[in-house]
Protein backbone atom coordinates (compact mmCIF):
# COMPACT_ATOMS: atom_id res chain seq x y z
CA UNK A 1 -59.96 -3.67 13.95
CA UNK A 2 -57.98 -2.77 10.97
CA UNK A 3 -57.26 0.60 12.06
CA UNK A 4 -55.74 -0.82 15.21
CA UNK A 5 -53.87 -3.25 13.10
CA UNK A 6 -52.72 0.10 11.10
CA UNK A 7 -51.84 2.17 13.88
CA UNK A 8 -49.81 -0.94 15.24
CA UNK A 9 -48.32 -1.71 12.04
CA UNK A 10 -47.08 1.98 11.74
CA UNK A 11 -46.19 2.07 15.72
CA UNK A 12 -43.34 -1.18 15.20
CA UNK A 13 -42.20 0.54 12.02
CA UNK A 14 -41.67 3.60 13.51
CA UNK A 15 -40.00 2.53 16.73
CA UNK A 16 -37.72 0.45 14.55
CA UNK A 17 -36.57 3.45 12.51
CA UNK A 18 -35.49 5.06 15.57
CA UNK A 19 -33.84 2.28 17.30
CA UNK A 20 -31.56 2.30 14.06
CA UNK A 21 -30.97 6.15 14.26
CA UNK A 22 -28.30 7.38 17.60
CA UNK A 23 -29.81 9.66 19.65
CA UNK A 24 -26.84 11.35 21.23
CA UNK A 25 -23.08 11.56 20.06
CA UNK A 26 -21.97 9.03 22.35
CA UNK A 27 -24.61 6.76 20.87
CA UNK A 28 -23.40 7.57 17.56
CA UNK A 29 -19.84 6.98 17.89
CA UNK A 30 -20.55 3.83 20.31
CA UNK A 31 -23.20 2.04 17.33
CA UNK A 32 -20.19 3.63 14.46
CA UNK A 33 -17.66 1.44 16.51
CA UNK A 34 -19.99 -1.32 16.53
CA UNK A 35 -20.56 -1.24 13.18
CA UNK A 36 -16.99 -1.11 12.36
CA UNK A 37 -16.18 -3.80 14.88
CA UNK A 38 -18.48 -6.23 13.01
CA UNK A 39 -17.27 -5.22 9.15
CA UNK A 40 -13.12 -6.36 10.69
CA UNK A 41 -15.01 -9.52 11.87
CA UNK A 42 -17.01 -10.68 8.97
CA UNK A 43 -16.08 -8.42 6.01
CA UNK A 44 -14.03 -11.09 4.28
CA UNK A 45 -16.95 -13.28 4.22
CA UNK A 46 -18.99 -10.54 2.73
CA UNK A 47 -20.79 -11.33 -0.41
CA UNK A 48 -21.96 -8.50 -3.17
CA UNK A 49 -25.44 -8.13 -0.76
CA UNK A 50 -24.10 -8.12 2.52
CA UNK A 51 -21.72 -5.30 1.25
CA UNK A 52 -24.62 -3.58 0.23
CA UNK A 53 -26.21 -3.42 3.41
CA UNK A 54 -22.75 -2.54 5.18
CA UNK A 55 -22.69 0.35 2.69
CA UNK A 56 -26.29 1.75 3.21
CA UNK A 57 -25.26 1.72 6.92
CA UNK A 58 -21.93 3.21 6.52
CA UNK A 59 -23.27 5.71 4.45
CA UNK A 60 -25.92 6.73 6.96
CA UNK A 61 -22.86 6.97 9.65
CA UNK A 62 -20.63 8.80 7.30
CA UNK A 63 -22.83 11.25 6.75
CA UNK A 64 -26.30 11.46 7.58
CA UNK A 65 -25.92 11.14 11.32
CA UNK A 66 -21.85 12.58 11.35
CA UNK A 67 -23.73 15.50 9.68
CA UNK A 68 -26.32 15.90 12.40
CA UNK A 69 -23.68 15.31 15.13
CA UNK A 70 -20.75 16.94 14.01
CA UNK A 71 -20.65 19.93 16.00
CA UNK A 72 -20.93 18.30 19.34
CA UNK A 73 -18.00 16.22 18.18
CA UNK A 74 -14.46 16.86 19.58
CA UNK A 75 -11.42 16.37 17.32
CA UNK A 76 -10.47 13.17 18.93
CA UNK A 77 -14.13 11.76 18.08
CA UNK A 78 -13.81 13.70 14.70
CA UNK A 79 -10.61 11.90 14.24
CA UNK A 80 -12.05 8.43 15.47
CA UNK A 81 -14.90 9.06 12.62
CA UNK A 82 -12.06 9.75 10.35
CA UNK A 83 -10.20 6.61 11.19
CA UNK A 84 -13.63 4.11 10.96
CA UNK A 85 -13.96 6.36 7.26
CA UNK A 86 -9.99 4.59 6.63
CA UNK A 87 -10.68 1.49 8.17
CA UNK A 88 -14.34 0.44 5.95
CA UNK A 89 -11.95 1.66 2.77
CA UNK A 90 -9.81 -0.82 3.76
CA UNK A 91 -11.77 -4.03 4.85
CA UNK A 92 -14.33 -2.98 1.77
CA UNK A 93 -11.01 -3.17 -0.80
CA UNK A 94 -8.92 -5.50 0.73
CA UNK A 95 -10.00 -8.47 -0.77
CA UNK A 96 -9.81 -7.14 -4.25
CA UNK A 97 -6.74 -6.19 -3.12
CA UNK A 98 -5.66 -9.80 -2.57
CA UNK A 99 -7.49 -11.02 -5.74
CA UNK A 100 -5.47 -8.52 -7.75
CA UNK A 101 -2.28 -10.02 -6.09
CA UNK A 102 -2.54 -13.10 -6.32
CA UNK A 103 -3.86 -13.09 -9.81
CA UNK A 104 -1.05 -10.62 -11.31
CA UNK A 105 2.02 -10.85 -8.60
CA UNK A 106 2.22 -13.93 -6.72
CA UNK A 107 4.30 -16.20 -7.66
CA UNK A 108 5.07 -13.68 -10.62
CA UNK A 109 8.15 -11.55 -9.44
CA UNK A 110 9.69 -12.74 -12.31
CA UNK A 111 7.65 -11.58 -15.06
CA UNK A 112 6.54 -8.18 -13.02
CA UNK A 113 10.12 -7.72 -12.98
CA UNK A 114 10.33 -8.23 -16.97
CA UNK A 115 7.27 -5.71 -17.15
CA UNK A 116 8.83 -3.29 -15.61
CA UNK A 117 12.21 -3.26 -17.23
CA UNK A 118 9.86 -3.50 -20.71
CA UNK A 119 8.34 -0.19 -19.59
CA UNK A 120 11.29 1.13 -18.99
CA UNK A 121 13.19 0.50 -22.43
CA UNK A 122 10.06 1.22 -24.06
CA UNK A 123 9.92 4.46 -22.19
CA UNK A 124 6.40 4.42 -21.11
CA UNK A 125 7.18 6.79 -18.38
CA UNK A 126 3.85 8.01 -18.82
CA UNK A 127 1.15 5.19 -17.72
CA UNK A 128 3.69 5.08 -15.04
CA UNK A 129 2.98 8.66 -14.30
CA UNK A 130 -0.66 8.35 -14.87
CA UNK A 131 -0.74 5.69 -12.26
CA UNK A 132 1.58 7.89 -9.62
CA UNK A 133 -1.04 10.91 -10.20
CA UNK A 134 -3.97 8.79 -9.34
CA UNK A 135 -2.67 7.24 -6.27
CA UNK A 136 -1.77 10.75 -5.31
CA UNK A 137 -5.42 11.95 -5.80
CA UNK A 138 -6.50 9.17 -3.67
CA UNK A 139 -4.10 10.40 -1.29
CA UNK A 140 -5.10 13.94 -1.56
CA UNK A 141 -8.80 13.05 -0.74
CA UNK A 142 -7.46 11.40 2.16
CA UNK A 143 -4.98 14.46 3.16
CA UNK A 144 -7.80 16.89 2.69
CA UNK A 145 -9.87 15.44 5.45
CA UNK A 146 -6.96 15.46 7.65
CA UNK A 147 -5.92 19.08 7.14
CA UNK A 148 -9.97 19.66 8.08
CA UNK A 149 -9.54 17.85 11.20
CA UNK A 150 -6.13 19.69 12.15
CA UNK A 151 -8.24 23.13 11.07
CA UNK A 152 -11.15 22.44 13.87
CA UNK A 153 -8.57 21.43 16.37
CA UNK A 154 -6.89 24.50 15.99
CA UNK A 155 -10.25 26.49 16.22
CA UNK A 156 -10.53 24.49 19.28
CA UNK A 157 -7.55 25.11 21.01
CA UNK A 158 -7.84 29.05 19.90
CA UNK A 159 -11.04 29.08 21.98
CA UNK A 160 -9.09 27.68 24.78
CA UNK A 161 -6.56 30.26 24.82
């Protein structure tokens, strides 16, 4: 009786696993839209937990299972991958975002303007170019998966031709 209660223990686990994992690339990119679908929905209600979870899931779309289905994928799919990548950035940082607003600029315009005329006379030029560099890095990351993308499309269309 316990071994039965084993085997069916391990059976419901298993099945569960793969339920979870896409089987095909249209699977893959239907559950990634899914996913992404419910993050725009509920993501601003998200507490420290639930963005846990939506990260151990977006990780195993991001790469895990992109990884295994990659090849198969055309650009346009490799470019709606890229664009769920974008969009989980932004619903995961937004609200920071708004935080960070509302606690340093709204309502503020005044004293950001003060800021940055202090900067200026006090020639500190160079946190302001520190700053510039590292949005530009984050923009680079970004830029260097496009540039990938444009690369296999152009493999792609070579193979046509």
């Amino acid at each position: 009786m316990k071994t039965s209660l084993k085997i069916l223990v391990l059976i419901l686990v298993t099945l569960t696993v793969i339920s979870c994992r896409p089987f095909s690339k249209e699977s893959y990119l239907e559950k990634y839209g899914k996913f992404m679908s419910e993050v725009s929905e509920k993501g601003a209600s998200y507490n420290d937990k639930d963005w846990e979870k939506a990260d151990e899931k977006f990780n195993k779309f991001n790469t895990d299972w992109y990884d295994h289905f990659k090849e198969d994928l055309t650009w346009q799919e490799k470019l709606t991958t890229t664009k769920y990548n974008l969009q989980y950035t932004y619903y995961k940082t937004m609200p920071q975002a708004s935080d960070l607003f509302n606690t340093y600029l709204k309502g503020n315009y005044g004293k950001v303007k003060e800021r940055i005329l202090y900067y200026k006379e006090n020639k500190m030029d160079g946190d302001i170019d520190a700053l510039l560099k590292q949005a530009k890095k984050a923009g680079d990351s970004s830029l260097i998966q496009i540039q990938e993308l444009i690369k296999e499309v152009d493999k792609q269309m070579d193979k046509k031709n």
